[in-house]
Protein backbone atom coordinates (compact mmCIF):
# COMPACT_ATOMS: atom_id res chain seq x y z
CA UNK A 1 105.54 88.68 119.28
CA UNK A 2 104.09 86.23 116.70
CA UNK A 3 105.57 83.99 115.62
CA UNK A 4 105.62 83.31 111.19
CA UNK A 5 105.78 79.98 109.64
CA UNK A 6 108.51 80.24 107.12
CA UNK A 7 107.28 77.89 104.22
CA UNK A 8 110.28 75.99 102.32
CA UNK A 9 108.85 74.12 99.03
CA UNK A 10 110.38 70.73 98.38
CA UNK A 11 110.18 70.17 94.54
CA UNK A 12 112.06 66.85 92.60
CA UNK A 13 114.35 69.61 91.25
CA UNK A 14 115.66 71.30 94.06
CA UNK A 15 114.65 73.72 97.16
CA UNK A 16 113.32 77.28 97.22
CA UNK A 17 115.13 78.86 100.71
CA UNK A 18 114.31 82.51 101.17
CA UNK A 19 117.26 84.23 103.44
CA UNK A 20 116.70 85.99 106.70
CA UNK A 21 118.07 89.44 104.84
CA UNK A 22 114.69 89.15 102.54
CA UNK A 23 112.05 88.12 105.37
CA UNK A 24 113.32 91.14 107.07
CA UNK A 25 113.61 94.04 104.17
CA UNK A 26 110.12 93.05 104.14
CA UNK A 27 108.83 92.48 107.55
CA UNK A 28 110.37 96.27 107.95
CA UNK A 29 108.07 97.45 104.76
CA UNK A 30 105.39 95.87 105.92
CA UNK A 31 105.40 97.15 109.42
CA UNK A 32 106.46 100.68 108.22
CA UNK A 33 103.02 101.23 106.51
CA UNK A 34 101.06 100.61 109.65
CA UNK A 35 99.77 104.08 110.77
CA UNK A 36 100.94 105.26 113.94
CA UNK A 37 104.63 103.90 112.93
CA UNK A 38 106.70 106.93 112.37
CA UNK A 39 110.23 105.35 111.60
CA UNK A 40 112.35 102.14 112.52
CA UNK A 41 114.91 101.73 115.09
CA UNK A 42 118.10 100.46 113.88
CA UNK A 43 120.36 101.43 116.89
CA UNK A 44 123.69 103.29 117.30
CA UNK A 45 125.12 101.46 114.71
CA UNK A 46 122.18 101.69 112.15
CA UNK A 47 122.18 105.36 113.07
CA UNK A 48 125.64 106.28 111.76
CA UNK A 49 124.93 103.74 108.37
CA UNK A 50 122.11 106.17 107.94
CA UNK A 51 124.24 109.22 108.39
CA UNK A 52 126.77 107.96 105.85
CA UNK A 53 123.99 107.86 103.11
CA UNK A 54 123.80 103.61 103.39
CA UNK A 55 120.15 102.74 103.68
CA UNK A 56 118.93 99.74 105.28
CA UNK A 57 115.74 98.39 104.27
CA UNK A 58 115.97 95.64 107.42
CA UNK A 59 116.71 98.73 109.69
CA UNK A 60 114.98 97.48 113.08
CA UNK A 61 114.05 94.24 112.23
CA UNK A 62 115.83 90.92 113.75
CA UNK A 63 114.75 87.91 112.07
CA UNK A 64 115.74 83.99 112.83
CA UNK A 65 114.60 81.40 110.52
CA UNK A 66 114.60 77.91 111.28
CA UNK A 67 112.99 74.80 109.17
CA UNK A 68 109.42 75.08 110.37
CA UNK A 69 109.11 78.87 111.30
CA UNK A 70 110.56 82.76 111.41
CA UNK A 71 110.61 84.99 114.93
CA UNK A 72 110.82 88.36 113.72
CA UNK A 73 111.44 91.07 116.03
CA UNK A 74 110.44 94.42 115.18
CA UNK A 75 112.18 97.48 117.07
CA UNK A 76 109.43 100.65 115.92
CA UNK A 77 109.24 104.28 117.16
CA UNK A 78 105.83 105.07 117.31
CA UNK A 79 103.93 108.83 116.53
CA UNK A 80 103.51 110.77 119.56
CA UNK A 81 99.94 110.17 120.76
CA UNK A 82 99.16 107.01 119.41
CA UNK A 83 97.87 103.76 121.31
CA UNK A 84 100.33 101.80 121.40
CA UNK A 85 98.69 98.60 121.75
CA UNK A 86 96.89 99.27 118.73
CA UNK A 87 99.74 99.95 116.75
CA UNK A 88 101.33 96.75 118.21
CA UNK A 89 98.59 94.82 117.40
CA UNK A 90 98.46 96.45 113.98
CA UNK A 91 101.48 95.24 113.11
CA UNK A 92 101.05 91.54 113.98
């Protein structure tokens, strides 16, 4: 995967940090509008959140910021007949 520069302004009043929760919710929008992505995979344990009416927006998405840049790891189930290359690439 790609990796994604996270970008952390240093202003003389303080420090804007955006958490891993929000680069996720949307790497998982982002990556969900790609055509040939029909759904995220969350996992057993995203699977019973689901059936118990919790939605997760960062369903299939692991994300690890550091001070320089964000790996973001994206776990997709793709439409039946697609390229999946192409959606892969798509999505980076």
């Amino acid at each position: 995967m790609d990796e994604i520069i996270a970008d952390i302004q240093q202003e003389e009043i303080g420090a804007i940090k955006i958490t891993d929760d929000v680069v996720s919710i949307i790497a998982g929008l982002a990556a969900i509008e790609v055509e040939g992505v029909a759904s995220m995979s969350g996992g057993f344990a995203g699977g019973i959140a689901e059936a118990l009416g919790m939605k997760n927006l960062s369903k299939g998405v692991k994300v690890e910021v550091t001070e320089k840049e964000a790996i973001i790891n994206l776990f997709i189930i793709v439409e039946y007949g697609v390229r999946i290359p192409e959606v892969a690439w798509n999505i980076q």
